[in-house]
Protein backbone atom coordinates (compact mmCIF):
# COMPACT_ATOMS: atom_id res chain seq x y z
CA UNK A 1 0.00 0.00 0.00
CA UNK A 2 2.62 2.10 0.68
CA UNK A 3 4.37 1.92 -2.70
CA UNK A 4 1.30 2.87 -4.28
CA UNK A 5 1.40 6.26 -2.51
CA UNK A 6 4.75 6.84 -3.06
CA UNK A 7 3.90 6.17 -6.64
CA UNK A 8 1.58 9.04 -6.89
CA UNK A 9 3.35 11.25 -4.70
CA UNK A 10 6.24 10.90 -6.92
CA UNK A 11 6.34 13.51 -9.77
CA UNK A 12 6.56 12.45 -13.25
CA UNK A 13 9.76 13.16 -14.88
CA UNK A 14 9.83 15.52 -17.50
CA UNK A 15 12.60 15.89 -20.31
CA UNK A 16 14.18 20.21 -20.06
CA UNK A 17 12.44 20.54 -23.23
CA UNK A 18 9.11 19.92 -21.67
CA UNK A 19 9.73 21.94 -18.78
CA UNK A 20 10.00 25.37 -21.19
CA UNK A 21 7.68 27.96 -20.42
CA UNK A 22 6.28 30.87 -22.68
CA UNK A 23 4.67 33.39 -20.83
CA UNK A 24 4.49 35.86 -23.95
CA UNK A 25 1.23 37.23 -24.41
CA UNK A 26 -1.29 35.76 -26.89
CA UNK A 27 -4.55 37.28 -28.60
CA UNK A 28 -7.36 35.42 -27.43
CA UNK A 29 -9.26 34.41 -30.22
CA UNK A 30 -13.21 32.68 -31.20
CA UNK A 31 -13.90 28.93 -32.65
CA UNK A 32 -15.02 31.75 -35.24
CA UNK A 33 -12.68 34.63 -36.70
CA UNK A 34 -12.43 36.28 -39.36
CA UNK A 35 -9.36 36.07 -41.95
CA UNK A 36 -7.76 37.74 -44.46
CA UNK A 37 -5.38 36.22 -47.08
CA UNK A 38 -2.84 39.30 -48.45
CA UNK A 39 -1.92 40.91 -50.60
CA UNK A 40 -5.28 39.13 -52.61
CA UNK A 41 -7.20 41.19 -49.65
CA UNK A 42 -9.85 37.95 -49.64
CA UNK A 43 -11.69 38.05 -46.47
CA UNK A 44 -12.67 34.45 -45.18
CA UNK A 45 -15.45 33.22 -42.27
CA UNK A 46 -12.93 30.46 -40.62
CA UNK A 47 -13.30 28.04 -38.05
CA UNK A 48 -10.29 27.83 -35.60
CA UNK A 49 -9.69 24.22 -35.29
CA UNK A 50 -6.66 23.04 -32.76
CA UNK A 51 -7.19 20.14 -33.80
CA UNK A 52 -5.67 20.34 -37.39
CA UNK A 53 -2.23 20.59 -37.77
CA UNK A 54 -2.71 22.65 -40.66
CA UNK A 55 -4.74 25.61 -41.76
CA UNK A 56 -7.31 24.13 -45.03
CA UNK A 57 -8.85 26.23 -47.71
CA UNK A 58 -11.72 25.73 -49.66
CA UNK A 59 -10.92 25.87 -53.08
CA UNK A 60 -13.17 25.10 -55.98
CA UNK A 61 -11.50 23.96 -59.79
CA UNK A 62 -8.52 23.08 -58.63
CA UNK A 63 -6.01 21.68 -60.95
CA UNK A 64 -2.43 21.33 -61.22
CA UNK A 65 -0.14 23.06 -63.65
CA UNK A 66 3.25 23.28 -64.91
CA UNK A 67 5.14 26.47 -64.55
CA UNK A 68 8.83 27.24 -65.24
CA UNK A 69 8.89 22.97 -64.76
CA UNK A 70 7.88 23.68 -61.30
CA UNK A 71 4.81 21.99 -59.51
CA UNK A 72 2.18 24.58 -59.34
CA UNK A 73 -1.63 24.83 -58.34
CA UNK A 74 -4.74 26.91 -59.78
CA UNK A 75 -8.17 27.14 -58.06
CA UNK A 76 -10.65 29.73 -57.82
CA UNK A 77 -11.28 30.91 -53.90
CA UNK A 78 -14.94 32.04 -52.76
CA UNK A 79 -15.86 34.01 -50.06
CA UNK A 80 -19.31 34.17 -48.12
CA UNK A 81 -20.03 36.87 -49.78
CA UNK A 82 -19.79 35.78 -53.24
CA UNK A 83 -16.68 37.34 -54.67
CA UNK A 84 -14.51 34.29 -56.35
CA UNK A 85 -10.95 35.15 -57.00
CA UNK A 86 -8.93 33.00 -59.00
CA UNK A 87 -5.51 32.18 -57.96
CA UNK A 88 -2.20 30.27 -58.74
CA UNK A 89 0.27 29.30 -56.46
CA UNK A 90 3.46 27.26 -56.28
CA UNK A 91 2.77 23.34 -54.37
CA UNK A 92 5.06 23.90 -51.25
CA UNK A 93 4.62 20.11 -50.67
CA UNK A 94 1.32 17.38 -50.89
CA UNK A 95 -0.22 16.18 -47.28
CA UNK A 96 -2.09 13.15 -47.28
CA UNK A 97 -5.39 13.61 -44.57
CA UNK A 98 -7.27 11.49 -42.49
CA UNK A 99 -10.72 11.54 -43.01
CA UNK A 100 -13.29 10.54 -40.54
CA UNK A 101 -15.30 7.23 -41.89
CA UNK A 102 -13.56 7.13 -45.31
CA UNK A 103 -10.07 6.95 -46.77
CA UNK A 104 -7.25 9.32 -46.54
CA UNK A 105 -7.06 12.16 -49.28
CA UNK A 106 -3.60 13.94 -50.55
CA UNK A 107 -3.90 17.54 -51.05
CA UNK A 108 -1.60 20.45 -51.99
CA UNK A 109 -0.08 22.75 -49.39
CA UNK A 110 0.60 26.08 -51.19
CA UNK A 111 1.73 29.58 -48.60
CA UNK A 112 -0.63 32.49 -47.88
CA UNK A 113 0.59 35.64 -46.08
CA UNK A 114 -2.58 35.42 -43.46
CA UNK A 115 -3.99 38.61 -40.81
CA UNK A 116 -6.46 37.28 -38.27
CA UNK A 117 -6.83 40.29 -35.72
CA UNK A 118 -3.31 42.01 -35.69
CA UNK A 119 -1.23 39.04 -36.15
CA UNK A 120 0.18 38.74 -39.70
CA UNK A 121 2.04 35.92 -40.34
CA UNK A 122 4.05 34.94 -44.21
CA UNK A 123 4.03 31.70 -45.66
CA UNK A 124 1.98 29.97 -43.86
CA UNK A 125 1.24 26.48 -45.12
CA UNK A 126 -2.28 26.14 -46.21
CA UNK A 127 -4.23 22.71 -47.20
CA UNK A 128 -6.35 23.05 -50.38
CA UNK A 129 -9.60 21.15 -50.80
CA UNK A 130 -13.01 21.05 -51.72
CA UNK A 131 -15.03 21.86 -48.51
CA UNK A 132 -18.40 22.89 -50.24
CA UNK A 133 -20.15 21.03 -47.82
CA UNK A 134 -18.83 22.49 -44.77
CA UNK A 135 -20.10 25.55 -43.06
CA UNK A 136 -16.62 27.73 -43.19
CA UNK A 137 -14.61 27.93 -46.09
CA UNK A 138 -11.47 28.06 -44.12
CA UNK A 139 -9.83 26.14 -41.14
CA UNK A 140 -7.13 27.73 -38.96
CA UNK A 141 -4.87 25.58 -37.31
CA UNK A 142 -2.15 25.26 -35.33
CA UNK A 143 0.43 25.68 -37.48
CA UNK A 144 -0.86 29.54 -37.41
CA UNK A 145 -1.64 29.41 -33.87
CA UNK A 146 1.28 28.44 -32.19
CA UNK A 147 3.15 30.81 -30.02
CA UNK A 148 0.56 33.72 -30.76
CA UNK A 149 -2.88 32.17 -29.91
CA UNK A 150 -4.87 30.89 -27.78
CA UNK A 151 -8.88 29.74 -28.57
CA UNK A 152 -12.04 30.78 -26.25
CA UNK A 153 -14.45 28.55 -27.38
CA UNK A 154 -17.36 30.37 -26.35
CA UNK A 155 -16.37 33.14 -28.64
CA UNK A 156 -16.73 34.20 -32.08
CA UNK A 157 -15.75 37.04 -34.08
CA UNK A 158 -13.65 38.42 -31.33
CA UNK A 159 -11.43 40.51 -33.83
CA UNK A 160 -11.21 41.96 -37.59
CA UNK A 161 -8.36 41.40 -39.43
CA UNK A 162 -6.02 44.93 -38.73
CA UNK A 163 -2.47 43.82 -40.26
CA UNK A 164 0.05 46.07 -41.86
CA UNK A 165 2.04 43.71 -44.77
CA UNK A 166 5.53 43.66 -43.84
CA UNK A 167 7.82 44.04 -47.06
């Protein structure tokens, strides 16, 4: 019996890197923000989802291309409101995703310069796919949210985007 307390007394051991602490501050943000790809000036609806590694777009006639015998990508981006914009971008790299109840699907990762509130952040790595059927043409994740973030879930549109592009 004794052992058994002394087991749970006992403090796990943690590695140095675990033990790291950032106490910089972070913008608290919604499950709902809104976001701004630049210099296109698109404004997206998103859903803020620390659960994907990756931000995803919602991109409709997506094909690839061949420029300067580089990989690239063109697709046509729609907001809310309407306005389509079409766009072509480099393929950074493919990402194969897990999808709930069927297979996996490999999509392009391309880089947007993104603004949600006043953090602007370049190249971030953004999933492209066809996400008619969901409710938000854009999911932020946590590769934009780390180190500048953090998510109140019973929020929503807690901030417009207000970035200045850096050159």
């Amino acid at each position: 019996m004794a052992l058994c307390c002394l087991a749970i007394l006992t403090p796990p051991s943690y590695s140095t890197a675990e033990l790291i602490l950032d106490y910089s501050p972070k913008l608290i943000v919604g499950w709902i923000e809104k976001v701004q790809i630049l210099p296109e000036n698109i404004l997206l609806h998103a859903k803020v989802d620390t659960g994907a590694d990756t931000s995803s777009l919602n991109v409709s006639g997506l094909s690839d291309i061949v420029r300067d015998s580089e990989r690239w990508v063109k697709f046509t981006v729609t907001t809310k409101e309407g306005q389509s914009v079409n766009l072509k971008k480099p393929v950074h790299r493919y990402v194969k995703i897990k999808r709930k109840g069927t297979h996996s699907q490999r999509r392009p990762v391309v880089k947007f310069d993104l603004c949600l509130g006043n953090i602007y952040k370049k190249n971030v790595q953004v999933n492209l796919a066809d996400r008619k059927n969901f409710k938000f043409n854009m999911l932020v994740g946590r590769n934009f949210l780390k180190r500048t973030a953090v998510v109140d879930s019973s929020e929503t549109y807690k901030h417009e985007p207000n970035c200045v592009k850096e050159e």
